[in-house]
N, C-alpha and C. Protein backbone atom coordinates (compact mmCIF):
# COMPACT_ATOMS: atom_id res chain seq x y z
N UNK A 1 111.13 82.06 106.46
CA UNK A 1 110.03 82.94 106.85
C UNK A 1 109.85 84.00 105.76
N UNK A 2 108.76 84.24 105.55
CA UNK A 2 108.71 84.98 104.05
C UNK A 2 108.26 86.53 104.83
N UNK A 3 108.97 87.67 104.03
CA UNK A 3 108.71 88.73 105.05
C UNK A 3 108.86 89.87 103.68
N UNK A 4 108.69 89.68 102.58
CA UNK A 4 108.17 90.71 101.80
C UNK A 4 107.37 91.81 101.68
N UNK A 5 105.77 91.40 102.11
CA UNK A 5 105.15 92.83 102.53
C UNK A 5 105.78 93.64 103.64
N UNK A 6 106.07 92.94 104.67
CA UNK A 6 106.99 93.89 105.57
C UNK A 6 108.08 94.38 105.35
N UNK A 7 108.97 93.66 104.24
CA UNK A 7 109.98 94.77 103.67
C UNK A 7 109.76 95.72 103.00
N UNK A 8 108.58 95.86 102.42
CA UNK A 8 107.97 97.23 101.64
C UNK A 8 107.67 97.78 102.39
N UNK A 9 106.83 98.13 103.77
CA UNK A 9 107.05 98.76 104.77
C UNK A 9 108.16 99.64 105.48
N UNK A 10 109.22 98.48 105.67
CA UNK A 10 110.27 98.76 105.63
C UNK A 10 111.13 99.91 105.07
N UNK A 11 111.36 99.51 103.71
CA UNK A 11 111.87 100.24 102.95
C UNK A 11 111.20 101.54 102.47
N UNK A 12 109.87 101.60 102.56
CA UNK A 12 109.09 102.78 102.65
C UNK A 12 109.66 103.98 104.17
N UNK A 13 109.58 103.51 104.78
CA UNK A 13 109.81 104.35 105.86
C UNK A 13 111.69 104.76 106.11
N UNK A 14 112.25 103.75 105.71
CA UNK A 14 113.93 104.63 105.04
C UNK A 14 113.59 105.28 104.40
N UNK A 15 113.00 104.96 103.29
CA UNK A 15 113.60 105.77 101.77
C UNK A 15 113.04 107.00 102.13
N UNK A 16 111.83 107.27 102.05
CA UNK A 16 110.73 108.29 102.14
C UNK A 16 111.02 109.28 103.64
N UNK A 17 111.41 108.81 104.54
CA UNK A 17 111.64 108.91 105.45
C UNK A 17 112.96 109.13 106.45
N UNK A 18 113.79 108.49 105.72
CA UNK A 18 114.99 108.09 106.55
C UNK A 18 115.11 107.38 107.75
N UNK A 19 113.88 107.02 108.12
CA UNK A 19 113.87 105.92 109.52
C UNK A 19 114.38 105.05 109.54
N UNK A 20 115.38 104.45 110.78
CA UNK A 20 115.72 103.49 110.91
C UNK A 20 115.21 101.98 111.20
N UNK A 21 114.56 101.45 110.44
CA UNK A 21 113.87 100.68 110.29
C UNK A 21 114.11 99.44 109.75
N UNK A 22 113.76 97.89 110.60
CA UNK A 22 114.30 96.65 109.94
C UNK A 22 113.11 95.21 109.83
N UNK A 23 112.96 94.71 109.37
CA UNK A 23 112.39 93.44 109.55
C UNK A 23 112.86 92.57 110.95
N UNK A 24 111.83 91.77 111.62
CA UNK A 24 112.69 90.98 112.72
C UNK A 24 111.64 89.81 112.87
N UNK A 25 111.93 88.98 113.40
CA UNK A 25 110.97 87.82 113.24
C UNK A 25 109.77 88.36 113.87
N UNK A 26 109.47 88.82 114.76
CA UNK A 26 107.87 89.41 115.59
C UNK A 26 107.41 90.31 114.46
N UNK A 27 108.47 90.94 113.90
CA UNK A 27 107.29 92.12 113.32
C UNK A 27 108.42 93.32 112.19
N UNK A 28 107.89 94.29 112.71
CA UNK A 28 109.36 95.58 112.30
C UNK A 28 109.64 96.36 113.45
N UNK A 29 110.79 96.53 113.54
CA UNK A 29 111.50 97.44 114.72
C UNK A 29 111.75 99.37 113.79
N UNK A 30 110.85 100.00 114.74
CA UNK A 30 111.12 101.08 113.85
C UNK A 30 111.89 102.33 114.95
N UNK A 31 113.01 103.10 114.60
CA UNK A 31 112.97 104.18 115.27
C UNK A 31 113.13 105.88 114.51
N UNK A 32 112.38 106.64 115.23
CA UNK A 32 112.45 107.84 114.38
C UNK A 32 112.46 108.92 115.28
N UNK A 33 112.49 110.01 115.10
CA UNK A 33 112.74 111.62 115.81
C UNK A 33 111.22 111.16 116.26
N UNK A 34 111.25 111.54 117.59
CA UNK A 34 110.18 111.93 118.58
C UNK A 34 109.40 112.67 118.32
N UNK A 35 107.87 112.98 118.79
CA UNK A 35 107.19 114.38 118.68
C UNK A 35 107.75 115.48 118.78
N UNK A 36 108.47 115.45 119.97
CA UNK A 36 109.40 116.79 120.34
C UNK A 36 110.41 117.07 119.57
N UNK A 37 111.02 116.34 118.71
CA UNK A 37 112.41 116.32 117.59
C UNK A 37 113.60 116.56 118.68
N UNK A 38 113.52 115.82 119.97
CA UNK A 38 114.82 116.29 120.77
C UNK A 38 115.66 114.60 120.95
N UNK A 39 114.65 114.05 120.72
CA UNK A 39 115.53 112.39 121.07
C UNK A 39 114.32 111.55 120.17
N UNK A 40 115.11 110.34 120.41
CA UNK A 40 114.71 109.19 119.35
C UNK A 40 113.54 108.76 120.05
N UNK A 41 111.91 107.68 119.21
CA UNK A 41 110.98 107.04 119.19
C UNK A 41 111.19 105.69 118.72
N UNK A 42 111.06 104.73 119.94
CA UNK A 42 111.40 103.71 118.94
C UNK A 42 110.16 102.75 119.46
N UNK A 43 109.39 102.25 118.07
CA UNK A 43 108.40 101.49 117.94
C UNK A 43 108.17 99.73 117.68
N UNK A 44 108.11 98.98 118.37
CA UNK A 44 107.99 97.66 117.84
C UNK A 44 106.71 97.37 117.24
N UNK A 45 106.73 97.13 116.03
CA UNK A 45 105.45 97.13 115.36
C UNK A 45 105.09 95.78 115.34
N UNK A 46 104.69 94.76 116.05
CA UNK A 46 104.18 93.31 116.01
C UNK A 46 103.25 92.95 114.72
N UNK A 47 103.55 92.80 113.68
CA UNK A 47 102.88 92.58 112.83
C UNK A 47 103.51 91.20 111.46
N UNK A 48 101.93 90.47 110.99
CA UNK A 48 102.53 89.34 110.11
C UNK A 48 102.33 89.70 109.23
N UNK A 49 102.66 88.99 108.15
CA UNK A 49 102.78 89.02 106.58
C UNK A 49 100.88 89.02 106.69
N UNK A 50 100.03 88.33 106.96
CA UNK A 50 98.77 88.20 107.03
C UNK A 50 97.94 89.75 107.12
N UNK A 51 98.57 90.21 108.42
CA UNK A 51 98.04 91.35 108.90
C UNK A 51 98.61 92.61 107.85
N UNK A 52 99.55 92.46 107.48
CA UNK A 52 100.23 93.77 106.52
C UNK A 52 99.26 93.17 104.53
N UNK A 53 98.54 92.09 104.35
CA UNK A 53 97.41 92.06 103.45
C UNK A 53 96.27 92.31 104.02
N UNK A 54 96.06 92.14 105.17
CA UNK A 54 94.40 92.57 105.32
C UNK A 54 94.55 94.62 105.35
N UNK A 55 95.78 95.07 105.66
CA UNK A 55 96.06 96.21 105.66
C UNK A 55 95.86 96.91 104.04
N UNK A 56 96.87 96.33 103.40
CA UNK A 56 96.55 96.87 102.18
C UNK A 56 95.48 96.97 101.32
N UNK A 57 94.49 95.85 101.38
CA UNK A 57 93.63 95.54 100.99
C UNK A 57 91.97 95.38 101.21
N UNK A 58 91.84 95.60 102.39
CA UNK A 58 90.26 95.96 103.25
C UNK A 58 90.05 97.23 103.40
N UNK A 59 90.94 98.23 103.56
CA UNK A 59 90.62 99.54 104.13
C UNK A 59 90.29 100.07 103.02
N UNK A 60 90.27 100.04 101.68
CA UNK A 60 89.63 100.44 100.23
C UNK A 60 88.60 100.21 99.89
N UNK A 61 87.38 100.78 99.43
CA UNK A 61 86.08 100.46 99.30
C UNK A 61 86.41 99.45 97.73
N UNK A 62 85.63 98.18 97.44
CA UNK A 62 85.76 97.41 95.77
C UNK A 62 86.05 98.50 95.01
N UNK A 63 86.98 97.89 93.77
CA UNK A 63 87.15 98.46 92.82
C UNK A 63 88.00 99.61 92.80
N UNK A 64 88.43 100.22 93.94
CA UNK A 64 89.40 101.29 94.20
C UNK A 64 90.51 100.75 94.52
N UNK A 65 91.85 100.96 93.67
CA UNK A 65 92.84 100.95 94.02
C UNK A 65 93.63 101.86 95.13
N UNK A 66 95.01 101.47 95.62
CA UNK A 66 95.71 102.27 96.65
C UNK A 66 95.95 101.84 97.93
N UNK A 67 95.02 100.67 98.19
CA UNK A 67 94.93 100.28 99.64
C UNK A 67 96.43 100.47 100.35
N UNK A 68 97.76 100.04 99.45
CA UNK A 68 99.16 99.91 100.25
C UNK A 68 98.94 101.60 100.49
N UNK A 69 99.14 102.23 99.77
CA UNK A 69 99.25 103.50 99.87
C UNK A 69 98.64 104.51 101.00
N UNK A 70 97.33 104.03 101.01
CA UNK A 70 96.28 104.37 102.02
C UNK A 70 96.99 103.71 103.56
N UNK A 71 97.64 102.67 103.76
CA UNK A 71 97.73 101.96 104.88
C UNK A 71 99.52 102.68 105.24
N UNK A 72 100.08 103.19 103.76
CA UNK A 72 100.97 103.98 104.78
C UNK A 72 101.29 105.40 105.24
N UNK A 73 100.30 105.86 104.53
CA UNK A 73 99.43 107.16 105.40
C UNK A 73 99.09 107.06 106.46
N UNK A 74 98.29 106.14 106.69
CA UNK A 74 97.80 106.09 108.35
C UNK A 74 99.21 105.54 109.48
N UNK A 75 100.21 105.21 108.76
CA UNK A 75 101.23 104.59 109.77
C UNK A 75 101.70 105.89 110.47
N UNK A 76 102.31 106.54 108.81
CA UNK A 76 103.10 107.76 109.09
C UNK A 76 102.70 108.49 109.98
N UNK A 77 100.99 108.70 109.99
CA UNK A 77 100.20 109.40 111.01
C UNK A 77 100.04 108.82 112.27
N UNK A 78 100.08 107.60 112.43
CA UNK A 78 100.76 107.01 113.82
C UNK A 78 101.77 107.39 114.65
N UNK A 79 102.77 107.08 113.38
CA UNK A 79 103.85 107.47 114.36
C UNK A 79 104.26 108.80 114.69
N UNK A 80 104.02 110.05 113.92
CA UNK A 80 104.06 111.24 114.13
C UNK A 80 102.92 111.86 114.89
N UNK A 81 102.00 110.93 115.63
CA UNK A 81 101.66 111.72 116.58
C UNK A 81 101.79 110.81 117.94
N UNK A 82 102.57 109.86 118.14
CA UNK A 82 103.12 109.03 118.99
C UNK A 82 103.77 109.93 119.86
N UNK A 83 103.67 110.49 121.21
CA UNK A 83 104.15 111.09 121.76
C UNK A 83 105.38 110.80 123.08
N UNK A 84 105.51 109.22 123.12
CA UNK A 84 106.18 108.75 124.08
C UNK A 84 107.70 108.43 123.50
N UNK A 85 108.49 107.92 124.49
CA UNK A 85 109.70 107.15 123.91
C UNK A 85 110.00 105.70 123.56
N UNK A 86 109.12 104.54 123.88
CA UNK A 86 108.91 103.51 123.49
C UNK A 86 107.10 103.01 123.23
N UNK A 87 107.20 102.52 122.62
CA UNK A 87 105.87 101.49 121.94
C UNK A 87 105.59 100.77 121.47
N UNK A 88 104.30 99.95 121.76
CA UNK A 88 104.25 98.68 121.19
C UNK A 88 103.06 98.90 120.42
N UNK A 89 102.71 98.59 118.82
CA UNK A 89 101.89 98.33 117.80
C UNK A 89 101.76 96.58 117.68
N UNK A 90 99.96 96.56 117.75
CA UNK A 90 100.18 94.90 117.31
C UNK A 90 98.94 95.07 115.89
N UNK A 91 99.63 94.60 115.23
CA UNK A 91 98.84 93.75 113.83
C UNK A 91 98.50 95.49 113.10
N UNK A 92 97.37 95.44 112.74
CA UNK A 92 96.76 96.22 111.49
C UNK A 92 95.98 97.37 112.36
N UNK A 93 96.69 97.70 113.79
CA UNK A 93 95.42 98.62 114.33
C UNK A 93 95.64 100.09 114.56
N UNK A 94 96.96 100.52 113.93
CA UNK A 94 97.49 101.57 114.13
C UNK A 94 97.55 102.41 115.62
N UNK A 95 97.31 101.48 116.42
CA UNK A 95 97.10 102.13 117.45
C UNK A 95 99.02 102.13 118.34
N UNK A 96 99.33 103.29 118.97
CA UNK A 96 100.64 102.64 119.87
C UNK A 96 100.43 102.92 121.57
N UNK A 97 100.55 101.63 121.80
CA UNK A 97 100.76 101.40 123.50
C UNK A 97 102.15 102.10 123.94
N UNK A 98 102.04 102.64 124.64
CA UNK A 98 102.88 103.51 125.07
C UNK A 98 103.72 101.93 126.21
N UNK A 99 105.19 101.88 126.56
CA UNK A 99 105.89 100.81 127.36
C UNK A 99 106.18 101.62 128.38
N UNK A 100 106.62 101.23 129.86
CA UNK A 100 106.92 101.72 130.51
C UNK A 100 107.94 102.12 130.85
């Protein structure tokens, strides 16, 4: 299973970040300090190798570079205003479903 763009993901959100964060066959499993910074957020991000190129690469008007860059701005901004303790993200929509 080829899972490269999602390891740049990945490894973006350790390094930059320190999140605990891994590749898994559905997608990436992410967890990080909560809105509140009192307990952990942990996110299942359902996403394919497919959906993490239409990410990098559509949300840029032609001829402008950055799209990866641009697409992990909007994550970071996902998840830091994610206000619950579990969630589910599917594909390229930045949106998180709050679990019960």
């Amino acid at each position: 299973m080829e899972s490269f763009k999602r390891q740049v993901y990945v490894d973006y959100l350790a390094n930059e970040y320190g999140y605990e964060a891994r590749v898994t066959p559905w997608g990436i499993y992410i967890e990080f300090p909560n809105f509140d910074g009192n307990s952990l957020a942990i996110v299942k991000w359902r996403v394919t190798e497919k959906d993490i190129a239409s990410l990098n690469g559509i949300r840029m008007p032609r001829g402008f570079t950055g799209g990866e860059q641009y697409a992990f701005s909007e994550l970071i901004a996902a998840l830091h205003t994610f206000t619950g303790s579990r969630g589910t993200m599917h594909g390229a929509s930045m949106r998180i479903e709050t679990e019960g």
